[in-house]
Protein backbone atom coordinates (compact mmCIF):
# COMPACT_ATOMS: atom_id res chain seq x y z
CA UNK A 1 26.16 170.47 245.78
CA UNK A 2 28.84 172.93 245.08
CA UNK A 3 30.74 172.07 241.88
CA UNK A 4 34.13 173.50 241.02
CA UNK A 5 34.91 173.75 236.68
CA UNK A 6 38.19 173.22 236.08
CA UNK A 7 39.87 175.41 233.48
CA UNK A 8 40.30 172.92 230.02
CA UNK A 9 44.38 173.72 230.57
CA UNK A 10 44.56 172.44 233.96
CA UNK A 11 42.01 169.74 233.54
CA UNK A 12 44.84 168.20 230.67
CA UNK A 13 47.85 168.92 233.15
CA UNK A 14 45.97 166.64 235.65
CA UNK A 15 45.13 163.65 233.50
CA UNK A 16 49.18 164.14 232.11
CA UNK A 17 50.24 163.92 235.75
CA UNK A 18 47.77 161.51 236.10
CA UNK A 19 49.29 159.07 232.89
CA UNK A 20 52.91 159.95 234.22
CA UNK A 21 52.20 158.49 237.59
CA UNK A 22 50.33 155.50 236.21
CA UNK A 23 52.98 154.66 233.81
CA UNK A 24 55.93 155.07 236.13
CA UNK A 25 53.91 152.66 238.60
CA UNK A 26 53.14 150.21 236.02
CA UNK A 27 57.13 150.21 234.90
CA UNK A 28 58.01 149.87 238.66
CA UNK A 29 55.59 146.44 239.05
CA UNK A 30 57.41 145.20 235.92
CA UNK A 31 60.62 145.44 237.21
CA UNK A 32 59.95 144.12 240.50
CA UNK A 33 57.38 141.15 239.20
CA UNK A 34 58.47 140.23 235.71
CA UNK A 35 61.38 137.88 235.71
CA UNK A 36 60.92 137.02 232.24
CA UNK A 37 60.80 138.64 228.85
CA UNK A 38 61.07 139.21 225.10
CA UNK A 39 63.50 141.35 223.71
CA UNK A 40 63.64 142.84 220.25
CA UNK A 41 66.09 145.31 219.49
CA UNK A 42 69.05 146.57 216.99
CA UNK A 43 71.92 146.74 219.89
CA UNK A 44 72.18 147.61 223.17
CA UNK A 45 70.64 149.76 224.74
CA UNK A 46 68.28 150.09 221.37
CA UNK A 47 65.85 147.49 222.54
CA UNK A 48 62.76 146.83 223.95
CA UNK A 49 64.32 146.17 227.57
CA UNK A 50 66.28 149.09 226.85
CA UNK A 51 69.30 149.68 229.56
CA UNK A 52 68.15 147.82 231.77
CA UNK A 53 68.31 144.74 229.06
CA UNK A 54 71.25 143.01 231.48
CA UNK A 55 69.08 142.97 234.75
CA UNK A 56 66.17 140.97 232.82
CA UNK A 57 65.92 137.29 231.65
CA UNK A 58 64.64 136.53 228.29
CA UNK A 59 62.57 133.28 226.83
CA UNK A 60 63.73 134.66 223.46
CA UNK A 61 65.47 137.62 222.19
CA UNK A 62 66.14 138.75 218.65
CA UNK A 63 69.05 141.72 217.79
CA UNK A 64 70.38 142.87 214.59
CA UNK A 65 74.02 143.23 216.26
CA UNK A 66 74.22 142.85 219.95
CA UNK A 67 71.90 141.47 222.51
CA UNK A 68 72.66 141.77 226.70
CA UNK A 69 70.75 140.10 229.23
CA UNK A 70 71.46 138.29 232.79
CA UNK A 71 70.08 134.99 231.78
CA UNK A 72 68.48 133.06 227.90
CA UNK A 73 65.88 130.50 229.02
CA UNK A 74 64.48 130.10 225.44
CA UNK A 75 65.99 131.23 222.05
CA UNK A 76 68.33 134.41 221.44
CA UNK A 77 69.54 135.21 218.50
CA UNK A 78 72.32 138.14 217.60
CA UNK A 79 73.78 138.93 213.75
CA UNK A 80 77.06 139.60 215.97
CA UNK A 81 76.78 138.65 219.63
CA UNK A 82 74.66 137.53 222.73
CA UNK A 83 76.23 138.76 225.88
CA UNK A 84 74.31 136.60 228.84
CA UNK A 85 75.98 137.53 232.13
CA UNK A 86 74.61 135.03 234.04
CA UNK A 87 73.13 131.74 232.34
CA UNK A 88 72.05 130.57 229.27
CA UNK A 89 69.39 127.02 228.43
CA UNK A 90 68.09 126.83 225.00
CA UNK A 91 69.23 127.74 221.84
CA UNK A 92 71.58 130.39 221.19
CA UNK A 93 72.45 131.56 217.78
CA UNK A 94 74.90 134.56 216.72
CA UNK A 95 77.10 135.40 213.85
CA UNK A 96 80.32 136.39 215.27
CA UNK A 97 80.22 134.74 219.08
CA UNK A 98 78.14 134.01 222.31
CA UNK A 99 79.61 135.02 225.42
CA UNK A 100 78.00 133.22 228.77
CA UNK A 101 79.42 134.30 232.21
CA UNK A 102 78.44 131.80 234.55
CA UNK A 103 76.68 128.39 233.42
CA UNK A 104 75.48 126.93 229.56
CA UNK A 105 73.39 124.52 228.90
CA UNK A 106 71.63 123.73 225.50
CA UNK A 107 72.95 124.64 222.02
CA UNK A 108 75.45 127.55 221.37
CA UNK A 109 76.22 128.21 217.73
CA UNK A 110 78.65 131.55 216.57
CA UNK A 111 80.37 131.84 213.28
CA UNK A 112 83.38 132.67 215.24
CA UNK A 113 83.56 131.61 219.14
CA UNK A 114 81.34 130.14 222.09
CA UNK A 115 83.07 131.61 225.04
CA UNK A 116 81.18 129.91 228.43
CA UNK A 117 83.19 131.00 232.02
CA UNK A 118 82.69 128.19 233.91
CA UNK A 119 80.74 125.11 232.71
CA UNK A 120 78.56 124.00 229.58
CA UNK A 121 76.50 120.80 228.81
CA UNK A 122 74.87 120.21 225.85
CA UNK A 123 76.33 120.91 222.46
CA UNK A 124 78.94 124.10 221.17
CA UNK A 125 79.37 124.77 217.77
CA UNK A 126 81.78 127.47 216.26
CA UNK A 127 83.22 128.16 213.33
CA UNK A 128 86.85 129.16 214.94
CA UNK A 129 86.96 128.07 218.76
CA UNK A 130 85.20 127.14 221.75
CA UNK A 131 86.60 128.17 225.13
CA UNK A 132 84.78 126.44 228.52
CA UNK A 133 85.59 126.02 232.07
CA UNK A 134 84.27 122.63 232.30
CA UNK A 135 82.28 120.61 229.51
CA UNK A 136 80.16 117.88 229.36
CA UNK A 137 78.53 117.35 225.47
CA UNK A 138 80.04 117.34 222.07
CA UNK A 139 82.19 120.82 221.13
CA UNK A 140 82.91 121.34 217.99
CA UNK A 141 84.96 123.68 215.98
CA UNK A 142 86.78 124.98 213.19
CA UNK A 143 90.07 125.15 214.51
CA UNK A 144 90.12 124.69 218.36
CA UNK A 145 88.37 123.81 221.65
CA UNK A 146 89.79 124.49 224.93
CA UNK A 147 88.51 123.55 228.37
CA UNK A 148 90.32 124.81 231.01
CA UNK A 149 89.27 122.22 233.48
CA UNK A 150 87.83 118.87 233.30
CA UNK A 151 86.05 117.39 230.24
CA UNK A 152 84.25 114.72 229.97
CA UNK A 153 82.84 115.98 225.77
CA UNK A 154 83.31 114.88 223.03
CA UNK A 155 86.01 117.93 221.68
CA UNK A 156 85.93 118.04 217.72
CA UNK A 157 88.92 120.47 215.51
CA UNK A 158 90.02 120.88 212.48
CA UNK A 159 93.26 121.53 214.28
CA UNK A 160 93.70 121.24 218.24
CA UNK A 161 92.00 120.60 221.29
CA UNK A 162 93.01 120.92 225.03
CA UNK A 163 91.50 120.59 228.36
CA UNK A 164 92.57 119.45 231.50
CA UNK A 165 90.94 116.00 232.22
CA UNK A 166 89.63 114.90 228.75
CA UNK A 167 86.96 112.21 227.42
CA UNK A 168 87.24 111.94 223.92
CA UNK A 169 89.42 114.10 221.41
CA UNK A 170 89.32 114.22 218.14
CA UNK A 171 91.40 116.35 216.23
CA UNK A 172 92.89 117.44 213.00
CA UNK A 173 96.55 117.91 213.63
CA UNK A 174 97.40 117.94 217.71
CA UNK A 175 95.53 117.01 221.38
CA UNK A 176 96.74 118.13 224.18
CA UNK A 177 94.71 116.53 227.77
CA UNK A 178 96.10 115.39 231.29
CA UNK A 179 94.18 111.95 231.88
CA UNK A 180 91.90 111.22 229.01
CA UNK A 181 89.38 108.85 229.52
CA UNK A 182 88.05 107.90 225.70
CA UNK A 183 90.43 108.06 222.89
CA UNK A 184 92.65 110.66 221.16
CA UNK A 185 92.21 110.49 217.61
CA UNK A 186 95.10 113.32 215.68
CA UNK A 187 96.02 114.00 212.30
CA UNK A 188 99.47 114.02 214.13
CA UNK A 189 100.54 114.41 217.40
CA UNK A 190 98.47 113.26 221.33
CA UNK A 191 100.11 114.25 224.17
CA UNK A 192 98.84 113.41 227.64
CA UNK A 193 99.81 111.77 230.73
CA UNK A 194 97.80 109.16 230.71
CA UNK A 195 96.16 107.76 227.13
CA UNK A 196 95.65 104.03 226.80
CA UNK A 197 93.76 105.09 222.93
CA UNK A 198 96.07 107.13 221.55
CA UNK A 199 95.70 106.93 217.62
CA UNK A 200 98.09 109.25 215.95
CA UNK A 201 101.53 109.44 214.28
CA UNK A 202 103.09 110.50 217.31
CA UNK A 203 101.76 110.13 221.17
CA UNK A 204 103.80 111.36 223.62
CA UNK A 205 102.09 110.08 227.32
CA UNK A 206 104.06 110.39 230.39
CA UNK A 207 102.78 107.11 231.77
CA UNK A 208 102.88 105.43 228.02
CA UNK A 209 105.89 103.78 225.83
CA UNK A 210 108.19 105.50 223.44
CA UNK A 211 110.74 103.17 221.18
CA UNK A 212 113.19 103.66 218.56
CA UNK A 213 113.73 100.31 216.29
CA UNK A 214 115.11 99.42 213.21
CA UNK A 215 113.34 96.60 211.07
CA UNK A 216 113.42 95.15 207.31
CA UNK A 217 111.13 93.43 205.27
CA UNK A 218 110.34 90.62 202.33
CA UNK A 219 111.37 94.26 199.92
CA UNK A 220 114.82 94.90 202.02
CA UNK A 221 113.36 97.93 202.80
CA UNK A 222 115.26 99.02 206.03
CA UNK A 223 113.30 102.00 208.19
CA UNK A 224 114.22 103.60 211.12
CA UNK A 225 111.42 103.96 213.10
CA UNK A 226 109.33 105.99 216.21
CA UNK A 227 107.23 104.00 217.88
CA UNK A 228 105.02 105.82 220.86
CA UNK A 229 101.51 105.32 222.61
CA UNK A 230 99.69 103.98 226.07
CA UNK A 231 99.38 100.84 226.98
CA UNK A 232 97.40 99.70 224.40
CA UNK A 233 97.63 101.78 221.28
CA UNK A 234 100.81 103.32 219.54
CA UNK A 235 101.65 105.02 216.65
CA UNK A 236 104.26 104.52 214.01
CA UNK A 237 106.34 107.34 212.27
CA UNK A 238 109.82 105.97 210.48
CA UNK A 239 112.54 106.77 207.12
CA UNK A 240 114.66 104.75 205.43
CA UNK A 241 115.82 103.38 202.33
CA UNK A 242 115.62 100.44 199.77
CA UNK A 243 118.41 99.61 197.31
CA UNK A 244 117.45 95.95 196.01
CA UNK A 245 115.71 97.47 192.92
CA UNK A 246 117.09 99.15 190.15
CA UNK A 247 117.87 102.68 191.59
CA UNK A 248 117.80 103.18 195.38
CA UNK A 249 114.60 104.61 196.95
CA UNK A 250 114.71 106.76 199.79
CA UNK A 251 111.42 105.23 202.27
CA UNK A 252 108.93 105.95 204.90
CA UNK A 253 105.99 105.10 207.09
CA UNK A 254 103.46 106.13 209.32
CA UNK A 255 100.79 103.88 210.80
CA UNK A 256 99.26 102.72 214.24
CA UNK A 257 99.90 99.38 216.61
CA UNK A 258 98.35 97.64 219.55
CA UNK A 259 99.54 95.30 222.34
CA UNK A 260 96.99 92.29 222.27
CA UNK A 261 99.27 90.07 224.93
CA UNK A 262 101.48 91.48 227.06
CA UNK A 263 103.05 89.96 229.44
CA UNK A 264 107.19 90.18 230.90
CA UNK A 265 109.01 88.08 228.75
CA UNK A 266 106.55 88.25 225.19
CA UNK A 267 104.50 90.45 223.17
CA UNK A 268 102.07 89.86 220.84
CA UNK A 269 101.59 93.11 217.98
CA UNK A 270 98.95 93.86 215.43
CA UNK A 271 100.45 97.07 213.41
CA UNK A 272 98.40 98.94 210.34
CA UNK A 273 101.06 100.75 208.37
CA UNK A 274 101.66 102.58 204.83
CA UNK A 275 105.14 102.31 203.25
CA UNK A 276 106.26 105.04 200.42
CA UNK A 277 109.14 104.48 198.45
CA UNK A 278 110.44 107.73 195.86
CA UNK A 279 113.40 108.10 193.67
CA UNK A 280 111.73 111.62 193.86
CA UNK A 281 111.70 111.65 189.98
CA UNK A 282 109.77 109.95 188.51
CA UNK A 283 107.29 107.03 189.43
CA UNK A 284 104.61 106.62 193.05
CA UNK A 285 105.04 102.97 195.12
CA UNK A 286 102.51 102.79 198.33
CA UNK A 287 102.50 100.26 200.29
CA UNK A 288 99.71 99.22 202.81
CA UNK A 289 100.91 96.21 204.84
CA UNK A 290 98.55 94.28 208.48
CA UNK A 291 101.39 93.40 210.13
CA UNK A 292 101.26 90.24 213.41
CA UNK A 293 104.52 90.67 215.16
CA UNK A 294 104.90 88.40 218.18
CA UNK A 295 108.03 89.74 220.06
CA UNK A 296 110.60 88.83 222.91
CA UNK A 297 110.97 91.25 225.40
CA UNK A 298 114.98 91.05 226.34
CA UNK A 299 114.95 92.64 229.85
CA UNK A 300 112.44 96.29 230.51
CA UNK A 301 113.83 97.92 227.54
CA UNK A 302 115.19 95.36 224.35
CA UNK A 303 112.49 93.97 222.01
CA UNK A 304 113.37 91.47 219.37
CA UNK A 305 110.17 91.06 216.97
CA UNK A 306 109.07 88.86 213.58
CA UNK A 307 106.39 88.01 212.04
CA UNK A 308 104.23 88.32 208.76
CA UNK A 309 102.54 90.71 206.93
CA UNK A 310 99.66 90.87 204.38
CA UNK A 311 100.26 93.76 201.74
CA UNK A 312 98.68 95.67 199.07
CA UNK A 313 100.98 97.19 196.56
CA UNK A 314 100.44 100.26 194.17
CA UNK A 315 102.75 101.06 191.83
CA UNK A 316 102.88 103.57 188.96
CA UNK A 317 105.10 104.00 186.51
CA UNK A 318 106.64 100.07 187.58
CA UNK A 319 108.27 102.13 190.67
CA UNK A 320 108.79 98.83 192.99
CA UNK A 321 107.05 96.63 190.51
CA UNK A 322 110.21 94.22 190.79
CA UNK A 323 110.44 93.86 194.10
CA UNK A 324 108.25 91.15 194.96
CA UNK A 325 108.87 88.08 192.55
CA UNK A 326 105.50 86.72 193.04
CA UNK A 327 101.77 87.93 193.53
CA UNK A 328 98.73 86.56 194.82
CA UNK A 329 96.73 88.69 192.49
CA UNK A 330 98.10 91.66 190.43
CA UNK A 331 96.33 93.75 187.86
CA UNK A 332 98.24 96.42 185.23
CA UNK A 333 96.14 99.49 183.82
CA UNK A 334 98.13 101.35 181.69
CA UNK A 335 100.85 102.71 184.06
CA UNK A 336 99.47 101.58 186.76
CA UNK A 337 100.01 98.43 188.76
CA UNK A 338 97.88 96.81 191.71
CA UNK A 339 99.15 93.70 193.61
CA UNK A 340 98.05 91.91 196.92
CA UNK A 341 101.30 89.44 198.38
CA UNK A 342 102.20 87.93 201.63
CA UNK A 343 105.65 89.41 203.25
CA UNK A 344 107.21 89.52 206.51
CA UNK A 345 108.81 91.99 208.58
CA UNK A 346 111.43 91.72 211.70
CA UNK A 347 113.34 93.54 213.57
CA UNK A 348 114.61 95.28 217.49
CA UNK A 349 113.64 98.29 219.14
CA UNK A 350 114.77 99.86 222.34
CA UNK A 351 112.69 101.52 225.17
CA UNK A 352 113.16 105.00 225.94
């Protein structure tokens, strides 16, 4: 048998042809067979998928910055963002935001925003805002949640949340929803067009009730007062003044109602309120009355309304002290002065 020796140079350019072409073949079976990976990296491209990192779906992914991939079926985590241009399940994790282009469903957590295109279930938590499509879960964040379509979460803010159709909102100063399903709980202000739970100062709903009344009470105190809500919650927001004491006190309150009995000629009212009265010099009176107002409804707009109240009184400085002759209980520390009473209040409002 004739054999051939190869030169030593040409024998190691075959086997590196050889490793080439067994490399590129494994590589090419990878991409074409592998739909799921790992991917550890400092940013993209600097990872282990390298630039093709968005054409490959992960079951967990770490990056010191930024991490890129078409779809998170496990845990990703990113010191500044993931960027998932498809979907993400599971848990993601990043310091600044998370950025999902189609669907989300699992846990997303960012120091700064959740951003999800169209629709997210499960649970968002950011430390500024969350902006969805559609949501279904509990978002919560910082300052704001929007959903630009229908929501049927649980939306948590230190200061605002919108979305289209809403469940439940809860927010620090203002929520802002079309039909909402659940209740709007503000600091301030709901506005919707249709909220039977409103609970906040002011709730402006299309399909709801806004009144302006004037009442008095067992003090003389005389408020003009806001009253706006759904059909069965309202909100209270009022100023006035009392001049029976001593000195005349300017006055205000804020509190929330509800309509137990409705019906076209009556109305029966439970009301939660707090009452301030300041000479704005010296001296603090608060005032936290359950008020039971059964009221005649004079036509669609004219309410006449009476009824008692059940008060606790705190006074510092005696700012008030004389304005109720007699107390159920009363205790004096010092300056300050505690007192539980029965009162009344009455008054009329008109419909808007």
């Amino acid at each position: 048998m004739d054999k051939t020796i190869l030169p030593p140079w040409r024998m190691i350019g075959k086997m590196i042809l050889f490793l080439f072409s067994l490399q590129g073949s494994v590589l090419t079976a990878a991409a074409q067979i592998r739909e799921e990976h790992s991917n550890i990296g400092l940013t993209y491209p600097i990872s282990s998928n390298g630039t093709r990192a968005k054409q490959y779906t992960n079951t967990f992914s770490l990056n010191v910055l930024v991490g890129m991939s078409a779809s998170e079926k496990g845990v990703s985590i990113a010191g500044f963002s993931n960027i998932i241009l498809d979907s993400a399940s599971g848990l993601q994790i990043a310091g600044f935001s998370n950025h999902v282009y189609n669907r989300a469903e699992g846990v997303q957590i960012a120091g700064f925003m959740n951003y999800i295109r169209n629709s997210s279930s499960g649970t968002l938590a950011a430390g500024f805002m969350n902006i969805t499509g559609s949501m279904s879960g509990v978002s919560v964040a910082g300052f704001g949640n929007i959903c630009r379509r229908n929501s049927s979460a649980v939306q948590v803010a230190g200061f605002m949340n919108k979305a289209a159709n809403a469940g439940t909102q809860v927010a620090g100063f203002i929520n802002i929803a079309k039909k909402v399903r659940g209740v709007q709980i503000a600091g301030f202000i709901n506005i919707a067009d249709s909220s039977d739970y409103p609970i906040g100062i002011v709730n402006i709903v299309k399909n709801g009730e806004k009144a302006i009344g004037v009442s008095t009470d067992e003090t003389l105190t005389t408020l003009l007062s806001f009253r706006s809500g759904g059909r069965k919650l309202y909100g209270i927001a009022g100023i006035g003044y009392n001049n029976k004491g001593s000195r005349q006190l300017a006055a205000w309150e804020a509190g929330m109602g509800g309509h137990l009995i409705t019906t076209d000629y009556f109305r029966l009212n439970v009301e939660l309120v707090s009452i301030g009265l300041s000479d704005f010099k010296n001296g603090e009176y608060f005032r936290s009355s359950l008020r039971v107002l059964p009221a005649l409804r004079l036509g669609s707009r004219i309410e006449l309304f009476a009824g008692p109240s059940f008060n606790y009184l705190y006074s510092h400085k005696g700012q008030g002290e004389e304005l109720i002759a007699h107390y159920l209980w009363s205790d004096q520390t010092n300056k300050d002065f505690h007192g539980l009473y029965f009162g009344w209040t009455g008054g009329l409002q008109v419909r808007l």
